[in-house]
C-alpha atoms as a PDB file:
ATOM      1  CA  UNK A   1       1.435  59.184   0.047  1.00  0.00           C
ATOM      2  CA  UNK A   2      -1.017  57.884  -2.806  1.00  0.00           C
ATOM      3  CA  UNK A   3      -4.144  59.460  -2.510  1.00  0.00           C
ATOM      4  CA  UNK A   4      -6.652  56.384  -2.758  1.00  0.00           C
ATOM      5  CA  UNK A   5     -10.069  58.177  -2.814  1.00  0.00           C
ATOM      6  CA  UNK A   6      -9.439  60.092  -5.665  1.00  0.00           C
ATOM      7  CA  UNK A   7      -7.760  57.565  -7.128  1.00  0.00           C
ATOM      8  CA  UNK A   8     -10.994  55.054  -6.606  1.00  0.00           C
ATOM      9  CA  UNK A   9     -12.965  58.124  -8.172  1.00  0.00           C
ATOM     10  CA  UNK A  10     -10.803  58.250 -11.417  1.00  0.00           C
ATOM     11  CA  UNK A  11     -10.894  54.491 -11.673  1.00  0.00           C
ATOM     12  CA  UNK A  12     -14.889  54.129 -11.326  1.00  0.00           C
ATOM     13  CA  UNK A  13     -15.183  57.054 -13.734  1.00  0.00           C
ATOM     14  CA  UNK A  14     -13.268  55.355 -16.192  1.00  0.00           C
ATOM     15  CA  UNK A  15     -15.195  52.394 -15.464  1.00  0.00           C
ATOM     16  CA  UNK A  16     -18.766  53.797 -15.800  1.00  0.00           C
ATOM     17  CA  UNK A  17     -18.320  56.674 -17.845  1.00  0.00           C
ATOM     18  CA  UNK A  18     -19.476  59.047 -16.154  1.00  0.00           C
ATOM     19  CA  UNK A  19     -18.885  61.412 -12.602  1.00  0.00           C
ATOM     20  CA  UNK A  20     -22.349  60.999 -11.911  1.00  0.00           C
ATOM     21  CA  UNK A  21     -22.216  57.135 -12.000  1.00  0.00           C
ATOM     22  CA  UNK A  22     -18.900  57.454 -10.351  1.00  0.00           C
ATOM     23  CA  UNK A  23     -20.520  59.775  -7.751  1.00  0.00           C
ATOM     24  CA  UNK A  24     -23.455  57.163  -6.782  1.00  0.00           C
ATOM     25  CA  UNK A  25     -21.003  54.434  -6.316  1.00  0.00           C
ATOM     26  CA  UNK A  26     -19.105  56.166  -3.933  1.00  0.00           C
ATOM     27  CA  UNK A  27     -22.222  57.830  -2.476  1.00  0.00           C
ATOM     28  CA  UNK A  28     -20.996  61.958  -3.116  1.00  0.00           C
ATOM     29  CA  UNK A  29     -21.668  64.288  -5.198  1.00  0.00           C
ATOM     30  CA  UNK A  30     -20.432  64.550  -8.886  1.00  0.00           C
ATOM     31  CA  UNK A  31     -19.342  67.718  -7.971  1.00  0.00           C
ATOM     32  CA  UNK A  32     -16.876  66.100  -5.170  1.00  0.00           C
ATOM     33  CA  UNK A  33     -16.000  63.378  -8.012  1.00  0.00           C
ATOM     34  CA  UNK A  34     -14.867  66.183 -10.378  1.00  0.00           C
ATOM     35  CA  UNK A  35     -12.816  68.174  -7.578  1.00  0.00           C
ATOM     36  CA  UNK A  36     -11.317  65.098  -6.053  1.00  0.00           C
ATOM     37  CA  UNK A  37      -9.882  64.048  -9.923  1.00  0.00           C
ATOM     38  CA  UNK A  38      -8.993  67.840 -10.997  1.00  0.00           C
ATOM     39  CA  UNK A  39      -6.834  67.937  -7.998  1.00  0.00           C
ATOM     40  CA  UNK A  40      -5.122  64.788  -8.194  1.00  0.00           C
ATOM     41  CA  UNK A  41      -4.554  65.748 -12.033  1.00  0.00           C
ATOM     42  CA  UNK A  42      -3.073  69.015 -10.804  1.00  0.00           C
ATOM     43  CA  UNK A  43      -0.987  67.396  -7.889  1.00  0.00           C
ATOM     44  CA  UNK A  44       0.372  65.002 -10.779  1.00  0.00           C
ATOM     45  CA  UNK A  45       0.585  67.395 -13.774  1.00  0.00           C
ATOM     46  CA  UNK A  46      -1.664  65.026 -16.022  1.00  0.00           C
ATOM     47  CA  UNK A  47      -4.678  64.441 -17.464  1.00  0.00           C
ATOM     48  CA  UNK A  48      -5.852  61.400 -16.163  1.00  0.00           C
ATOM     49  CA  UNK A  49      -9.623  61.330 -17.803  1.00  0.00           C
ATOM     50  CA  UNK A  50     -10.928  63.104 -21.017  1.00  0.00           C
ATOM     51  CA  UNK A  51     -14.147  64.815 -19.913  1.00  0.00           C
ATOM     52  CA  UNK A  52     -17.248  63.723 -22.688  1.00  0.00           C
ATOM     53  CA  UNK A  53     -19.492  61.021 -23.071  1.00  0.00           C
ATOM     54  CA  UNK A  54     -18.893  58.226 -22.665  1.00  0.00           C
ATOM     55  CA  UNK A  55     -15.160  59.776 -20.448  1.00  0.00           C
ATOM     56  CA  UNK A  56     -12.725  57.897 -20.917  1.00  0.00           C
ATOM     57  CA  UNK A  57      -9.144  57.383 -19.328  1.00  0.00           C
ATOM     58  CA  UNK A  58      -5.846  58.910 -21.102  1.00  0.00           C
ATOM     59  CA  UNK A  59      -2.719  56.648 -20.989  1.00  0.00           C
ATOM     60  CA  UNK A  60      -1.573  57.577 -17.664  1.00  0.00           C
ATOM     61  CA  UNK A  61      -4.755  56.888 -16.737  1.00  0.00           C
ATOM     62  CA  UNK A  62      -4.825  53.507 -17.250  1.00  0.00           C
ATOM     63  CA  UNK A  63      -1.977  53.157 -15.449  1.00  0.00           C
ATOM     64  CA  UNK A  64      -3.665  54.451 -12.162  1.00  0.00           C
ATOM     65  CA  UNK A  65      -6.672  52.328 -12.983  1.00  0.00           C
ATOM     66  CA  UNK A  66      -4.792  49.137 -13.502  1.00  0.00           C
ATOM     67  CA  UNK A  67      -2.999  50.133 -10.222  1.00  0.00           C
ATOM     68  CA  UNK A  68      -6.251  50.454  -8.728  1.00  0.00           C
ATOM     69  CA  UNK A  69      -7.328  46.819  -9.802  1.00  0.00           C
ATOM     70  CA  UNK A  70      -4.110  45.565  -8.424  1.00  0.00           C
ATOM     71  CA  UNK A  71      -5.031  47.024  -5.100  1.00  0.00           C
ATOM     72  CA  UNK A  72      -8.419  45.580  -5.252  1.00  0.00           C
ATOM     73  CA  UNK A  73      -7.252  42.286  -6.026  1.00  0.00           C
ATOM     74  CA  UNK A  74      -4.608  42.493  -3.073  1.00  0.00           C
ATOM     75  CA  UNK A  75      -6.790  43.945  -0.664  1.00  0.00           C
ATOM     76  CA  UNK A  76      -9.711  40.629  -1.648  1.00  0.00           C
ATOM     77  CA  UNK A  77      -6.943  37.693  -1.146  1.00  0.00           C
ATOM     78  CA  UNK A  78      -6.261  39.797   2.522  1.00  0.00           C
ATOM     79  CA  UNK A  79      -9.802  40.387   3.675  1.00  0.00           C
ATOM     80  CA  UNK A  80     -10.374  36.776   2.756  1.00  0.00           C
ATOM     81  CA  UNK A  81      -7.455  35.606   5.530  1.00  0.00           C
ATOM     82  CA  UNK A  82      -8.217  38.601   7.976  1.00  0.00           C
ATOM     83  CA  UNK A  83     -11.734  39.270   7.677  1.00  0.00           C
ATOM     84  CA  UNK A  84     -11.625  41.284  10.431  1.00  0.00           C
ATOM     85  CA  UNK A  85     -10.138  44.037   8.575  1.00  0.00           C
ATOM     86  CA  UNK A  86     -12.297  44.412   6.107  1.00  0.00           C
ATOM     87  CA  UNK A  87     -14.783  47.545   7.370  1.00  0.00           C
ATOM     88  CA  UNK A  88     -17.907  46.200   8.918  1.00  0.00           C
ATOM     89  CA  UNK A  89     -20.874  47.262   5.834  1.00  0.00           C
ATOM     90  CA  UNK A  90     -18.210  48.005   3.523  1.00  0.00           C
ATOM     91  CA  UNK A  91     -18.916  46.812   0.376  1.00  0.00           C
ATOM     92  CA  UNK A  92     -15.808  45.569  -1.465  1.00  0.00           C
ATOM     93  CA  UNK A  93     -14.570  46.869  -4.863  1.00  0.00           C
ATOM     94  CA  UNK A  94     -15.203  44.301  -7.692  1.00  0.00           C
ATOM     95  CA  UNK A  95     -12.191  44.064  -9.543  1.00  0.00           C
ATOM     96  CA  UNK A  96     -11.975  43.695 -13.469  1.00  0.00           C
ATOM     97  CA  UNK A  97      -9.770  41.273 -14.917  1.00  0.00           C
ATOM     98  CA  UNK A  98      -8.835  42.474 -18.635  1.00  0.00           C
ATOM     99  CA  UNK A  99      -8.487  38.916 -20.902  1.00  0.00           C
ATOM    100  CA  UNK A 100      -7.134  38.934 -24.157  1.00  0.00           C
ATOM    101  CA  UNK A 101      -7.792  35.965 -26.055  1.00  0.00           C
ATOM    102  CA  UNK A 102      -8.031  35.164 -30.294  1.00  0.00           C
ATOM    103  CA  UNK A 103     -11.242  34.592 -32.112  1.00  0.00           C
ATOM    104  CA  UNK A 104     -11.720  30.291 -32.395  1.00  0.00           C
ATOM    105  CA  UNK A 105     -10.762  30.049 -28.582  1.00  0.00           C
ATOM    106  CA  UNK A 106     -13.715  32.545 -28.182  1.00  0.00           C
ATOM    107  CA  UNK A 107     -16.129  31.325 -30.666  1.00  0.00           C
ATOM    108  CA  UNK A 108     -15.447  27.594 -28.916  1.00  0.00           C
ATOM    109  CA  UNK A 109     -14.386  27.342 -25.321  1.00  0.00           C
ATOM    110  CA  UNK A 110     -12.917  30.405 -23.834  1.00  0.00           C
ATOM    111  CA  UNK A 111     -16.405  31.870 -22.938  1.00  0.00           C
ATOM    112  CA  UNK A 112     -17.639  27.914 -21.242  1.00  0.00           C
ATOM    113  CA  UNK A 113     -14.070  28.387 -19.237  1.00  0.00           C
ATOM    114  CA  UNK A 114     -14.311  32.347 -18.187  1.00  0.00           C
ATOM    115  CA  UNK A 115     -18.327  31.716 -17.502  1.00  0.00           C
ATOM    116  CA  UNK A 116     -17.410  29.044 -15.078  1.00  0.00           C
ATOM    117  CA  UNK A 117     -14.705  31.057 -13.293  1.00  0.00           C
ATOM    118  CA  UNK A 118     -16.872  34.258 -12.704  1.00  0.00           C
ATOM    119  CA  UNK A 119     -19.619  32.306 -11.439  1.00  0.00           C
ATOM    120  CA  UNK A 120     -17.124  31.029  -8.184  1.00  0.00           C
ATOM    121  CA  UNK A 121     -15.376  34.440  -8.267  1.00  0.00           C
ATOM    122  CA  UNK A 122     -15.961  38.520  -7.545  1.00  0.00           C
ATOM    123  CA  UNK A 123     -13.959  38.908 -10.485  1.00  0.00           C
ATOM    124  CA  UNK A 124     -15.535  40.851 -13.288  1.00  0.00           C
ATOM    125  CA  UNK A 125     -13.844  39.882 -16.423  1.00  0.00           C
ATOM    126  CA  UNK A 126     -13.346  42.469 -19.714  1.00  0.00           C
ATOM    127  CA  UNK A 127     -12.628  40.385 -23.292  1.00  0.00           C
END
């Protein structure tokens, strides 16, 4: 069974940079980020983040992260056709698209396009 909290904490961790940014998100302690991502790393016999500042996310990872984003995105497209699963004063997980796109599309009409579709969207998009 995949262990989805501290699998949320190495995500926002590698998101933010940092347990204690991590730990405010998901309203613990940085101490209960740390232990929840040391054991998963021990349970799985990798390194998932490197501790420092900003910490960052080793290969593997990214993996779990991207995982994690796949989940999010999933579990959005289902709330939105069953709302009634969705937990009542939950707040759902923004999900970050990662785009990949060459310099003239960028400097001309790649950022008009993206602006427009994260204005109707909960997307959060990474260039």
């Amino acid at each position: 069974m995949l262990d989805y909290p501290s699998m949320r904490a190495v995500a926002l961790v590698a998101q933010t940079g940092s347990f204690e940014k991590a730990a405010q998100v998901l309203c613990v302690t940085p101490s209960a980020v740390s232990q929840r991502i040391k054991q998963l790393e021990e349970r799985l016999g990798v390194v998932l983040i490197v501790r420092g500042n900003p910490c960052v996310a080793t290969e593997k990872g990214e993996w779990l992260c991207r995982h994690m984003d796949h989940v999010g995105m999933l579990e959005s497209e289902l709330f939105r056709q069953l709302p009634a699963l969705a937990e009542a004063g939950a707040g759902q997980e923004r999900v970050t698209l990662n785009i990949a796109t060459n310099a003239d599309s960028l400097g001309t009409w790649f950022l008009d396009a993206v602006s427009k579709f994260t204005g109707g969207s909960d997307y959060l998009v990474n260039i």
